[in-house]
PDB file of N, CA and C in Angstrom:
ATOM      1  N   UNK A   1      17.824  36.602  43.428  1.00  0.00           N
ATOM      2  CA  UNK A   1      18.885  37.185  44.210  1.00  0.00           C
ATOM      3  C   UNK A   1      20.183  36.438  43.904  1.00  0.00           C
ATOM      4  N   UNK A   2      20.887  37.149  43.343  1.00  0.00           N
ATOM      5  CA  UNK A   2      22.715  36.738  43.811  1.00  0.00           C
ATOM      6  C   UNK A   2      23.293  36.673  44.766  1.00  0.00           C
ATOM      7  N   UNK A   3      24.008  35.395  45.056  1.00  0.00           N
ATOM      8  CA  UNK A   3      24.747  35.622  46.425  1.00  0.00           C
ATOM      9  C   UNK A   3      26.266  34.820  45.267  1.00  0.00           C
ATOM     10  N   UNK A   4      27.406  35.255  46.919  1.00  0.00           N
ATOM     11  CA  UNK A   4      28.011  34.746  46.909  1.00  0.00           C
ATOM     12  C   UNK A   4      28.669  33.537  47.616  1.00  0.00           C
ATOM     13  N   UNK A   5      29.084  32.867  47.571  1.00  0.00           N
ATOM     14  CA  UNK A   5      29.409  31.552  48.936  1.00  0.00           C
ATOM     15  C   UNK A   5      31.292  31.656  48.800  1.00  0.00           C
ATOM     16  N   UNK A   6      31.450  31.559  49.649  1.00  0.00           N
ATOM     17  CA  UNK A   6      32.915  30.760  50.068  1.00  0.00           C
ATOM     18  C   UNK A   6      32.917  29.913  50.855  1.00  0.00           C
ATOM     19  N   UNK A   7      33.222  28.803  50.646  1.00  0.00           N
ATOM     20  CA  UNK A   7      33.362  27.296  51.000  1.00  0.00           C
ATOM     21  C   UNK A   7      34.618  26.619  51.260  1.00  0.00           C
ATOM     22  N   UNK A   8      34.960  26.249  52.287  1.00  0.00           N
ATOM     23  CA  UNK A   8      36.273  25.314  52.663  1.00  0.00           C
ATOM     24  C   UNK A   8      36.128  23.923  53.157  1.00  0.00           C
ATOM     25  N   UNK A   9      36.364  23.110  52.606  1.00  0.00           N
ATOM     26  CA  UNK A   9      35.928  21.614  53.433  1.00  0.00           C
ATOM     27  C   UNK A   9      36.790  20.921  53.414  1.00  0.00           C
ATOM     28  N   UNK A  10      36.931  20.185  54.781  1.00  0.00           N
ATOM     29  CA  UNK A  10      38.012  19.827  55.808  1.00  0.00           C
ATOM     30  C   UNK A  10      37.831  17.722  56.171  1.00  0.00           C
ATOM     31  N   UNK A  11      37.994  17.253  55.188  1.00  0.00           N
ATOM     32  CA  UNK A  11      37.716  15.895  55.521  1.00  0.00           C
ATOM     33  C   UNK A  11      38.560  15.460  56.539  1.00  0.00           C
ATOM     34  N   UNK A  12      38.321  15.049  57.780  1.00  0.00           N
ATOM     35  CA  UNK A  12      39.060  14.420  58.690  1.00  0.00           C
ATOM     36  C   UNK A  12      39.753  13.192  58.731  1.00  0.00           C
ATOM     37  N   UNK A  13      40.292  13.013  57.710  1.00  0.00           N
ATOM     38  CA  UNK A  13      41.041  11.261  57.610  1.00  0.00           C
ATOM     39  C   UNK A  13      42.291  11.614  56.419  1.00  0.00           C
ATOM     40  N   UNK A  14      43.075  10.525  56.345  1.00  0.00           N
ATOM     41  CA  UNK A  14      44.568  10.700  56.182  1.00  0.00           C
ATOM     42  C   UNK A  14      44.492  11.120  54.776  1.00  0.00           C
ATOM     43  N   UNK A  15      43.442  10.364  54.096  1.00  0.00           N
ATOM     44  CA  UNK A  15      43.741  10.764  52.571  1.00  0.00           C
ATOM     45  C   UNK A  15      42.037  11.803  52.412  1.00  0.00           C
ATOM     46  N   UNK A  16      42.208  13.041  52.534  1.00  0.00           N
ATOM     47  CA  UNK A  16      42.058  13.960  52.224  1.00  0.00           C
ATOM     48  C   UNK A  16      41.688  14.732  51.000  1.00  0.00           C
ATOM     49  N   UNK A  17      42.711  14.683  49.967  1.00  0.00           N
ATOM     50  CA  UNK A  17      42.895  14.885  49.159  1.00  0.00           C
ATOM     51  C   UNK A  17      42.073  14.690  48.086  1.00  0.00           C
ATOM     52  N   UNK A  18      41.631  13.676  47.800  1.00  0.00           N
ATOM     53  CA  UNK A  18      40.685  13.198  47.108  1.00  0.00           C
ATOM     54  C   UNK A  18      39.023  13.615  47.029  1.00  0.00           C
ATOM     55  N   UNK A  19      38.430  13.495  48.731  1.00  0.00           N
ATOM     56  CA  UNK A  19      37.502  13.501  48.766  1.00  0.00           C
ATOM     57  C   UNK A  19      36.959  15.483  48.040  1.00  0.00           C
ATOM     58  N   UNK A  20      38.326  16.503  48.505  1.00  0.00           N
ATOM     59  CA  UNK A  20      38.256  17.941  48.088  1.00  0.00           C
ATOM     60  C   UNK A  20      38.182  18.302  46.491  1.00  0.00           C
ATOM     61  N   UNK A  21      38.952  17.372  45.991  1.00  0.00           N
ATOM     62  CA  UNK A  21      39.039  17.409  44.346  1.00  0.00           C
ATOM     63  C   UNK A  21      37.648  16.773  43.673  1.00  0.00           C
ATOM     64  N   UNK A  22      36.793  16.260  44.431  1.00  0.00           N
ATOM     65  CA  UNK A  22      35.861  15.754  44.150  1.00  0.00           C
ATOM     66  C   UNK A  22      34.870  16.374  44.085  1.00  0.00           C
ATOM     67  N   UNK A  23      34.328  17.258  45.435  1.00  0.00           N
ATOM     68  CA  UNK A  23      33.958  18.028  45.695  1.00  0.00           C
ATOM     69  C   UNK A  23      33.576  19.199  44.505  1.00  0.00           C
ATOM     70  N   UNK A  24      34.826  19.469  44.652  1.00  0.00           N
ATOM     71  CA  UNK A  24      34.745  20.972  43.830  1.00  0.00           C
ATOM     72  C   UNK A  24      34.677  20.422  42.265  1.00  0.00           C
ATOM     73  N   UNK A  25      35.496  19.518  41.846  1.00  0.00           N
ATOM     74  CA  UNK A  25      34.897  18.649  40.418  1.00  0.00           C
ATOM     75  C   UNK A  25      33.167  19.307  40.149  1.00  0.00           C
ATOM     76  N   UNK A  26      32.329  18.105  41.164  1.00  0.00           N
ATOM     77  CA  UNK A  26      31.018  18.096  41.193  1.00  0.00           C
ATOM     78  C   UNK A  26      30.288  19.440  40.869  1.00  0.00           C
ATOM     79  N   UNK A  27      30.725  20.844  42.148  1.00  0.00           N
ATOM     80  CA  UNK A  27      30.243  21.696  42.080  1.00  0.00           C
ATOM     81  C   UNK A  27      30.474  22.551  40.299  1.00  0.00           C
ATOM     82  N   UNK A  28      31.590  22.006  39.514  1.00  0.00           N
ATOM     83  CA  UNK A  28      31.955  23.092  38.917  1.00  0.00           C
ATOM     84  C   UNK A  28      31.127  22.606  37.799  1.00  0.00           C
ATOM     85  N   UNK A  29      30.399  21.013  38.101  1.00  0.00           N
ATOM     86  CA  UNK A  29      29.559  20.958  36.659  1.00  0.00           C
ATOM     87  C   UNK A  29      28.280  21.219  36.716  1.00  0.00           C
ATOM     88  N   UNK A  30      27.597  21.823  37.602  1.00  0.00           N
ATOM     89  CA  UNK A  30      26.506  23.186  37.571  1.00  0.00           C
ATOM     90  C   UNK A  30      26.745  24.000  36.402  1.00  0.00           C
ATOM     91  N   UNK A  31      25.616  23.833  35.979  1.00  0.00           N
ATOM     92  CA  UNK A  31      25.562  25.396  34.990  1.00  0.00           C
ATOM     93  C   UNK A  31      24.897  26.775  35.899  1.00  0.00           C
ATOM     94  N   UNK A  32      25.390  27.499  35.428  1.00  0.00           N
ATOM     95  CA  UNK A  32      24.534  28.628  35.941  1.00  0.00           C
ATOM     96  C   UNK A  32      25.546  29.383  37.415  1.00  0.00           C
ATOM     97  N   UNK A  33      26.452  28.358  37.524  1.00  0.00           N
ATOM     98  CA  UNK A  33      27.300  29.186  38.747  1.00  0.00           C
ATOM     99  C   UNK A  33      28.991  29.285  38.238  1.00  0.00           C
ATOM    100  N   UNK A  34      29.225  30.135  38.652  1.00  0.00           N
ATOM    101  CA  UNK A  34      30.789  30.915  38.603  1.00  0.00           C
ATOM    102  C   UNK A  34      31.343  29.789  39.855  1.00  0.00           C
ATOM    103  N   UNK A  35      32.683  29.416  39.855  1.00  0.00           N
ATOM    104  CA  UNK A  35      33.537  28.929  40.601  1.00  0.00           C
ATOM    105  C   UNK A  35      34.488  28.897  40.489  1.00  0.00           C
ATOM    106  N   UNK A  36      35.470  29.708  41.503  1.00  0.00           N
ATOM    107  CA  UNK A  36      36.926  29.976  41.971  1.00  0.00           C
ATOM    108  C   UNK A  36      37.071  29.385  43.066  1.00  0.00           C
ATOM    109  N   UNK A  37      38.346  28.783  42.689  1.00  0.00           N
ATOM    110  CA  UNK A  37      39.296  28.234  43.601  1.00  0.00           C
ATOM    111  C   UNK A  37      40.338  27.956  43.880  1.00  0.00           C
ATOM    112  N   UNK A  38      40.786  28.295  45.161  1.00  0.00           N
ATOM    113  CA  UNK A  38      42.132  28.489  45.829  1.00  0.00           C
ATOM    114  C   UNK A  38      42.772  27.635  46.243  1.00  0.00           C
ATOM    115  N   UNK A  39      44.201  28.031  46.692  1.00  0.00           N
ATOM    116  CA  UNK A  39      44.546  27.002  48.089  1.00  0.00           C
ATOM    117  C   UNK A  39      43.779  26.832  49.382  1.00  0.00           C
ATOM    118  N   UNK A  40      42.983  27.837  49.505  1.00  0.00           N
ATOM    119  CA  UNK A  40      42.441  28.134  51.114  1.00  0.00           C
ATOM    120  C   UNK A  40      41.064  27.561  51.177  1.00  0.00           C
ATOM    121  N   UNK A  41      40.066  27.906  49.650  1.00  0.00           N
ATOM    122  CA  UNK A  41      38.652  27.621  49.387  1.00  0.00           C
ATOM    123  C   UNK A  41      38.295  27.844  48.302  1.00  0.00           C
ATOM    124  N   UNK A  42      37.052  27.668  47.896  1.00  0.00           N
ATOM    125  CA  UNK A  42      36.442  27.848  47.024  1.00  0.00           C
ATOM    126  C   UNK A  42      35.476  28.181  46.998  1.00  0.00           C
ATOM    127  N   UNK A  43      35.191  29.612  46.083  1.00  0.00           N
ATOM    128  CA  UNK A  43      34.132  30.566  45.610  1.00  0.00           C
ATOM    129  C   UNK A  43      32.896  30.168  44.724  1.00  0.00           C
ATOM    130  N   UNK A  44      32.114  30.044  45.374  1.00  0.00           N
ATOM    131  CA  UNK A  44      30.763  30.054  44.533  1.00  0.00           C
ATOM    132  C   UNK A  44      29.987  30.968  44.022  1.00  0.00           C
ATOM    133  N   UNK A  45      29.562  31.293  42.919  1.00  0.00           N
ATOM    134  CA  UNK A  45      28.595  32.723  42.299  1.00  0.00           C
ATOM    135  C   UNK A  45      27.694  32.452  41.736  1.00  0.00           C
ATOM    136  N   UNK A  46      26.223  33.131  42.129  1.00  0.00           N
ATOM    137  CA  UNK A  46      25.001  32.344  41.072  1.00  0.00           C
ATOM    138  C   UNK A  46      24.070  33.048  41.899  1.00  0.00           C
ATOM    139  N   UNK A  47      22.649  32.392  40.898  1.00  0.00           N
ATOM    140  CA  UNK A  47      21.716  32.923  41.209  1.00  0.00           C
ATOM    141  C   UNK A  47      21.483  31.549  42.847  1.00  0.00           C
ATOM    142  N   UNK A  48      20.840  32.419  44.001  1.00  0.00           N
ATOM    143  CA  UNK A  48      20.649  31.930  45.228  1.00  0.00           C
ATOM    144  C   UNK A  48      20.327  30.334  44.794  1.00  0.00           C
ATOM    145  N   UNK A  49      18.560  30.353  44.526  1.00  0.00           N
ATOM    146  CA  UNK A  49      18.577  28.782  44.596  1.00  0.00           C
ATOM    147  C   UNK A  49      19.667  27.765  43.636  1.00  0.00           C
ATOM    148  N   UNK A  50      20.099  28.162  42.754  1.00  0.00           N
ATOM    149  CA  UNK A  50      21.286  27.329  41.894  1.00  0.00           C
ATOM    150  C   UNK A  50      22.285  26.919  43.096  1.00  0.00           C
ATOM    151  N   UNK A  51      22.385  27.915  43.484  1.00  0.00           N
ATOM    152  CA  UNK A  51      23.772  27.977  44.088  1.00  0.00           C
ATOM    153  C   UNK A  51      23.647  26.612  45.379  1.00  0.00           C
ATOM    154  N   UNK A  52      22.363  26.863  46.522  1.00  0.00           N
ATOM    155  CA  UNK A  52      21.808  26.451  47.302  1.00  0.00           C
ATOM    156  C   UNK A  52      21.956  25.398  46.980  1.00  0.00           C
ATOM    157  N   UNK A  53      21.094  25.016  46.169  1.00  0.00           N
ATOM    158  CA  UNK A  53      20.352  23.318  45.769  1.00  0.00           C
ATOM    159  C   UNK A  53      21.851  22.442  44.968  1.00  0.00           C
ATOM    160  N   UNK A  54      23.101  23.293  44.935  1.00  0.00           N
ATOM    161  CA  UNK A  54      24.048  22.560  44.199  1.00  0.00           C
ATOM    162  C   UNK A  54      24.641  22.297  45.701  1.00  0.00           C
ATOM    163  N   UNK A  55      25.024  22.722  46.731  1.00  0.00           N
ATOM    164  CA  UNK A  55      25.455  22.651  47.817  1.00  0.00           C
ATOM    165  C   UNK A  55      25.197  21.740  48.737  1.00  0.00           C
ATOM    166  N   UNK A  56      23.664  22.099  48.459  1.00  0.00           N
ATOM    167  CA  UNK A  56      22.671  20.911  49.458  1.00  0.00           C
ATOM    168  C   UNK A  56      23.099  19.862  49.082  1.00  0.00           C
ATOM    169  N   UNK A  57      22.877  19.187  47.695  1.00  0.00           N
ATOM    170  CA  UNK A  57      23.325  17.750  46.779  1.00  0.00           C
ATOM    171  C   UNK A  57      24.784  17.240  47.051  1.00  0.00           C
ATOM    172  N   UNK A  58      25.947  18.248  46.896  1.00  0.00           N
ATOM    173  CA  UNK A  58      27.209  18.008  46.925  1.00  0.00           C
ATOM    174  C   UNK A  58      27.465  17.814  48.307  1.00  0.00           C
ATOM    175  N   UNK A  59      27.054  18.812  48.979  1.00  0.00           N
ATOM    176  CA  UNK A  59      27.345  18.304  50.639  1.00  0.00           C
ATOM    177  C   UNK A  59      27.006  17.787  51.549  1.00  0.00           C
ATOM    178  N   UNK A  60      25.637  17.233  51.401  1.00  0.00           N
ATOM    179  CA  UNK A  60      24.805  15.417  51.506  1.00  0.00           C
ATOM    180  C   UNK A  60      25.902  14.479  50.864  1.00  0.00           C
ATOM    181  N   UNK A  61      26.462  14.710  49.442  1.00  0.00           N
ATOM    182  CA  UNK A  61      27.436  13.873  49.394  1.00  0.00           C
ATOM    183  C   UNK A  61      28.341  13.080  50.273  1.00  0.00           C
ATOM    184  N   UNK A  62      28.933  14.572  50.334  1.00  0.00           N
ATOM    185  CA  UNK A  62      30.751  14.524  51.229  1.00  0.00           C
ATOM    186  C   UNK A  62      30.122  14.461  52.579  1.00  0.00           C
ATOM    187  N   UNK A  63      28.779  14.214  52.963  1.00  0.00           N
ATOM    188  CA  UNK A  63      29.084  13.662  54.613  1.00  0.00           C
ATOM    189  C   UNK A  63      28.640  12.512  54.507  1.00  0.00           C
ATOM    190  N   UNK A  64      28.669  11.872  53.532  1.00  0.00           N
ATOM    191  CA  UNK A  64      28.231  10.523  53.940  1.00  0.00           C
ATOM    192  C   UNK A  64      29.672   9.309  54.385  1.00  0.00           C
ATOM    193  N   UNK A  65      30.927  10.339  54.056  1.00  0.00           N
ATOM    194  CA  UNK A  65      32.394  10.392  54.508  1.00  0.00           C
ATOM    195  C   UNK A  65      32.407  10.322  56.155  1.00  0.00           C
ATOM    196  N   UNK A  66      33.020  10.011  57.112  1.00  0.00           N
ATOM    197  CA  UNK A  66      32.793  10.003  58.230  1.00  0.00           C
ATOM    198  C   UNK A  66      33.776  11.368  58.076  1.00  0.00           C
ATOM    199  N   UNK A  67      33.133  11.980  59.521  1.00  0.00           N
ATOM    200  CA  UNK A  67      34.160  13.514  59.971  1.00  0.00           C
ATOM    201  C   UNK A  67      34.708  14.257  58.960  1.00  0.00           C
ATOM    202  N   UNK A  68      32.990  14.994  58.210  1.00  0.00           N
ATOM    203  CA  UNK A  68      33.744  15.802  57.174  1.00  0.00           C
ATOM    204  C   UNK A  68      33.061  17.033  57.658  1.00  0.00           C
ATOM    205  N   UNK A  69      34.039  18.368  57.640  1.00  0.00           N
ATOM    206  CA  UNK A  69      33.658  19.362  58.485  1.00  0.00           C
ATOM    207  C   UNK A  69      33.752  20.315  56.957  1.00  0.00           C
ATOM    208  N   UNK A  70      32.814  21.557  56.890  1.00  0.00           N
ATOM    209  CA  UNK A  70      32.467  22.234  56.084  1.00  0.00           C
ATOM    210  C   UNK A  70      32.209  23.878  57.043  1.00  0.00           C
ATOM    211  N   UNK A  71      33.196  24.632  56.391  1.00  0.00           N
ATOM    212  CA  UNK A  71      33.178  26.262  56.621  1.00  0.00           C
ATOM    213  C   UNK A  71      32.699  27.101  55.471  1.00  0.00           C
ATOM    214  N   UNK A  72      31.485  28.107  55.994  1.00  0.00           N
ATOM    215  CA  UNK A  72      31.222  28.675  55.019  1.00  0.00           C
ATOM    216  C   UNK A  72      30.484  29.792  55.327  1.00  0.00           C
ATOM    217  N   UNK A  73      30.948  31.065  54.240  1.00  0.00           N
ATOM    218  CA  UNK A  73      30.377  32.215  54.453  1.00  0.00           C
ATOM    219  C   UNK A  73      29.265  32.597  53.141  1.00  0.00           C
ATOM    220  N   UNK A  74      27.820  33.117  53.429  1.00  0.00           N
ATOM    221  CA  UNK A  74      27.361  33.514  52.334  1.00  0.00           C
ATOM    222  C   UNK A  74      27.234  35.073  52.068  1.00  0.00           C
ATOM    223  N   UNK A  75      27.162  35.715  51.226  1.00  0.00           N
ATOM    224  CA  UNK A  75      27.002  37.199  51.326  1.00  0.00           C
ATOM    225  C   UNK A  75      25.741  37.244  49.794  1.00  0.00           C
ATOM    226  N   UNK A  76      24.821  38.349  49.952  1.00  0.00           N
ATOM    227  CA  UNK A  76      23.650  38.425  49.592  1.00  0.00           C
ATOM    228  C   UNK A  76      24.087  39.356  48.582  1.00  0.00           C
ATOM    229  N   UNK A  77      24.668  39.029  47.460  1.00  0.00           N
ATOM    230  CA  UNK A  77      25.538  39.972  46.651  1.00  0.00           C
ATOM    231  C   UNK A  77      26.596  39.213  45.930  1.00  0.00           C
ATOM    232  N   UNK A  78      26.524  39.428  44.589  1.00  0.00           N
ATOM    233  CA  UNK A  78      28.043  39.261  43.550  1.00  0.00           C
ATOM    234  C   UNK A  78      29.249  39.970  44.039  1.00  0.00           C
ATOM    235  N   UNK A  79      29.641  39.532  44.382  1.00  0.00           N
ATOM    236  CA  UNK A  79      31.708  39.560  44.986  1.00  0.00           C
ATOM    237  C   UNK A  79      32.396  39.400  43.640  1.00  0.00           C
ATOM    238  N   UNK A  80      31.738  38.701  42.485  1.00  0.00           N
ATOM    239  CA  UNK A  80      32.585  37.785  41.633  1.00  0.00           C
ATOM    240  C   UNK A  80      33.761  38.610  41.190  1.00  0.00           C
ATOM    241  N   UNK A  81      33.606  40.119  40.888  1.00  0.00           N
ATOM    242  CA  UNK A  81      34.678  41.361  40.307  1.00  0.00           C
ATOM    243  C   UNK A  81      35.699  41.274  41.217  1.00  0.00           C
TER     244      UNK A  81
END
């Protein structure tokens, strides 16, 4: 199954910046998934477990950050067009 994810993550501390560029760094060196990204978030595309098991890893990461908050929608379907 294909899904799609959109992902926004919100580190709660002054420098910010860093921990998001990191983030999405990590995710984009998956093979096997599509990734767009915005000012607002970033798009994930792939087959389900790829997608999943890159998320799970990366975002066990970024909470080991104190007060890191993560928004996200999945849809059971390629959006990528």
């Amino acid at each position: 199954m294909t899904v799609s994810v959109e992902i926004s993550y919100y580190p709660l501390s002054g420098n910010f910046i860093p921990p998001i560029r990191n983030f999405i760094d990590k995710i984009n060196q998956y093979e096997g998934l599509k990734v767009v990204t915005n000012g607002m978030s970033t798009q994930i595309f792939g087959e389900y477990s790829l997608v999943m098991n890159a998320l799970t890893t990366e975002i066990r990461k970024a909470m080991e950050l104190p007060h890191s908050v993560f928004v996200m929608k999945i849809v059971n379907a390629d959006l990528s067009d």
